[in-house]
C-alpha atoms as a PDB file:
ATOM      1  CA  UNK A   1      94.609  98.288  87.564  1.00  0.00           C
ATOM      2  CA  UNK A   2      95.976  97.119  90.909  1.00  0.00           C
ATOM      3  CA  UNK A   3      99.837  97.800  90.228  1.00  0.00           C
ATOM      4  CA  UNK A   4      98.462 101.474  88.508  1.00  0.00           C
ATOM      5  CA  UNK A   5      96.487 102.153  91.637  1.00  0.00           C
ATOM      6  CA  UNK A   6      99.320 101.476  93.946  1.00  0.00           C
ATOM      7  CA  UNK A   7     101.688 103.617  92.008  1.00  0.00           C
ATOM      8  CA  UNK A   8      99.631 106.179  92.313  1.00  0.00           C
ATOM      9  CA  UNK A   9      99.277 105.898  95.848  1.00  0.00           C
ATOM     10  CA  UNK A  10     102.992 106.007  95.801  1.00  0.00           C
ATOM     11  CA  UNK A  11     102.795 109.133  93.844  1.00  0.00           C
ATOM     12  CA  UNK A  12      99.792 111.270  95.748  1.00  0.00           C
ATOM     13  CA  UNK A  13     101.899 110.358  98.818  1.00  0.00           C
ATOM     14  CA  UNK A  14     105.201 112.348  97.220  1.00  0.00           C
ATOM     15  CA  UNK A  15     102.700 115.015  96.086  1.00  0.00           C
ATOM     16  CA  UNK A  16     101.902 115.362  99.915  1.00  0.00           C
ATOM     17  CA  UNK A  17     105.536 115.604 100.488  1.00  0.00           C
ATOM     18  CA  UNK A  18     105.938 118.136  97.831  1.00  0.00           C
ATOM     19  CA  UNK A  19     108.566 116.167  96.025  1.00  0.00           C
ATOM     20  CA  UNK A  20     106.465 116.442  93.240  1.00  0.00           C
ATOM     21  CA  UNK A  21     103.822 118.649  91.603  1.00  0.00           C
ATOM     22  CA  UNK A  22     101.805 116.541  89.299  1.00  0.00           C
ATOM     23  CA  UNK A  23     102.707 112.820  87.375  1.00  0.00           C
ATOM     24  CA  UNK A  24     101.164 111.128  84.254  1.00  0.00           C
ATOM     25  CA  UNK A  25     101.650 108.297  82.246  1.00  0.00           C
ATOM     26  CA  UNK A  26     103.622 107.954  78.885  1.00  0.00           C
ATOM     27  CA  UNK A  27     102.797 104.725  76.652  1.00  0.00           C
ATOM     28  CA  UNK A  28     103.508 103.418  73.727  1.00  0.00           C
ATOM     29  CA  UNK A  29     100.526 101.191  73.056  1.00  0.00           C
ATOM     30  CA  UNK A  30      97.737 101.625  76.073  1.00  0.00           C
ATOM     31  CA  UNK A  31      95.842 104.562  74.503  1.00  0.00           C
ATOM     32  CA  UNK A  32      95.521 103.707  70.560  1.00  0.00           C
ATOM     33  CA  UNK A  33      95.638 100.337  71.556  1.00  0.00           C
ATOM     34  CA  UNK A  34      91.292  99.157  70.333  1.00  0.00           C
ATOM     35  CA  UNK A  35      89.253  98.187  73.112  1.00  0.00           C
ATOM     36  CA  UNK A  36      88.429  94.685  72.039  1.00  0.00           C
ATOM     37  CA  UNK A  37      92.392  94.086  72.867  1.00  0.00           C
ATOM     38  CA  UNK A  38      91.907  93.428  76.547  1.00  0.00           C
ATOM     39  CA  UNK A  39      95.543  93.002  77.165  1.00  0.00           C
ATOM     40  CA  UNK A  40      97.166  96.196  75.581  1.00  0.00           C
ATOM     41  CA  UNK A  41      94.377  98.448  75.486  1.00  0.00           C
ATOM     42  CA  UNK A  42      93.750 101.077  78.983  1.00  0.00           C
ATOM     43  CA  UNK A  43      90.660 103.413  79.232  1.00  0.00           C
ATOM     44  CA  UNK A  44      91.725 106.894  79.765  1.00  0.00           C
ATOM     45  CA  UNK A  45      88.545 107.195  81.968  1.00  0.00           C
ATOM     46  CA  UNK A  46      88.973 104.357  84.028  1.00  0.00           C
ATOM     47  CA  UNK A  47      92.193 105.400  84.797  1.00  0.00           C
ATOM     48  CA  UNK A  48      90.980 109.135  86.050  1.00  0.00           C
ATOM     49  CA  UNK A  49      88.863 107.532  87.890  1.00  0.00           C
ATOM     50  CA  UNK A  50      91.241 105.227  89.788  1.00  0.00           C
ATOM     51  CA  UNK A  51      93.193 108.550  90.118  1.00  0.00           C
ATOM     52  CA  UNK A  52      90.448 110.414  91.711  1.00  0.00           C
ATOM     53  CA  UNK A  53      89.763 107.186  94.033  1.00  0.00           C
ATOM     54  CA  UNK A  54      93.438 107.142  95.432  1.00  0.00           C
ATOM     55  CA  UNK A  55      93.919 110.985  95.377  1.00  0.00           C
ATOM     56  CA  UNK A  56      90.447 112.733  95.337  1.00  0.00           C
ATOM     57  CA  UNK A  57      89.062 115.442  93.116  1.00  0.00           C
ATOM     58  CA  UNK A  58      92.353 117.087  93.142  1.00  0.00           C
ATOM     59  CA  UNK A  59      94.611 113.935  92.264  1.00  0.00           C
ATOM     60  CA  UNK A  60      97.926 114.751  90.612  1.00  0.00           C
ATOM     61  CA  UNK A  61      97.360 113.015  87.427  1.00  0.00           C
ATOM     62  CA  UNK A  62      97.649 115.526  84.812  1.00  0.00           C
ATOM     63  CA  UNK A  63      99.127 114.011  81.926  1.00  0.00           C
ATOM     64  CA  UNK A  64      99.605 111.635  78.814  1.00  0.00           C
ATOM     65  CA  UNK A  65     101.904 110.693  76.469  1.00  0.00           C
ATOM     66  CA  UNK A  66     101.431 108.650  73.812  1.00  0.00           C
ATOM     67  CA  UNK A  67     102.971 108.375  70.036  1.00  0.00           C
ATOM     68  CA  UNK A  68     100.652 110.654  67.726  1.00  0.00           C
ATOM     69  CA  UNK A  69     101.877 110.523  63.903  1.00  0.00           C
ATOM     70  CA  UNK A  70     100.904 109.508  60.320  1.00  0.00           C
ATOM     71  CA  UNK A  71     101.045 105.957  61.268  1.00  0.00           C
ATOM     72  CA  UNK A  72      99.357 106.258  64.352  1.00  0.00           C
ATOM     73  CA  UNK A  73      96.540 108.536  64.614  1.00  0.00           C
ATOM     74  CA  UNK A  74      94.340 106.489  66.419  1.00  0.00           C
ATOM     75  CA  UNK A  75      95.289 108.524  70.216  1.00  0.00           C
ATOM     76  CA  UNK A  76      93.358 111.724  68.592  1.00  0.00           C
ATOM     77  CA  UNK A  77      91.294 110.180  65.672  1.00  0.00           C
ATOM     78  CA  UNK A  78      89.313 107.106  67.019  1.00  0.00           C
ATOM     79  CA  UNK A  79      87.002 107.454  69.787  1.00  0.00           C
ATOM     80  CA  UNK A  80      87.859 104.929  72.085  1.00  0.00           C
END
C-alpha cells in the first residue's frame, strides 16, 4: 500500500493543480482476486481509506475498473 499511497499523493497534488479532476484504478486481477490470496487480492475499502488519508474526505478517487463477464463475475457477485 506504500507505492498506492504515494501515487496518490502524486495524484491529489495534480488535483490541486487542476490538471486533473478525479483518478481511479483499473485492474485486471486486484478486485475479484479472493482474499485468502494475499499477493493479488486489494480491499476496495482499504484502499478508500488510504485515499481519504492522503487526500481527505474529498479525495479524488472516484473510480474502478475491473473485468466483469460470464467468466468473471466475482467483482459484482462475491462479497469480498
Amino acid at each position: 500500500m506504500v507505492k498506492l499511497g504515494k501515487a496518490f499523493e502524486f495524484l491529489e497534488k495534480c488535483r490541486e493543480q487542476k490538471k486533473i479532476v478525479n483518478y481511479g484504478m483499473a485492474t485486471w486481477i486486484c478486485f475479484w482476486a479472493k482474499p485468502n490470496e494475499d499477493k493479488l487480492y486489494l480491499n476496495l475499502q482499504k484502499v478508500l481509506e488510504l485515499a481519504e488519508k492522503v487526500g481527505g474526505k474529498n479525495h479524488g478517487m472516484r473510480y474502478i475498473q475491473a473485468p466483469i463477464n460470464i467468466m468473471m463475475p466475482e467483482v459484482f457477485a462475491e462479497p469480498w
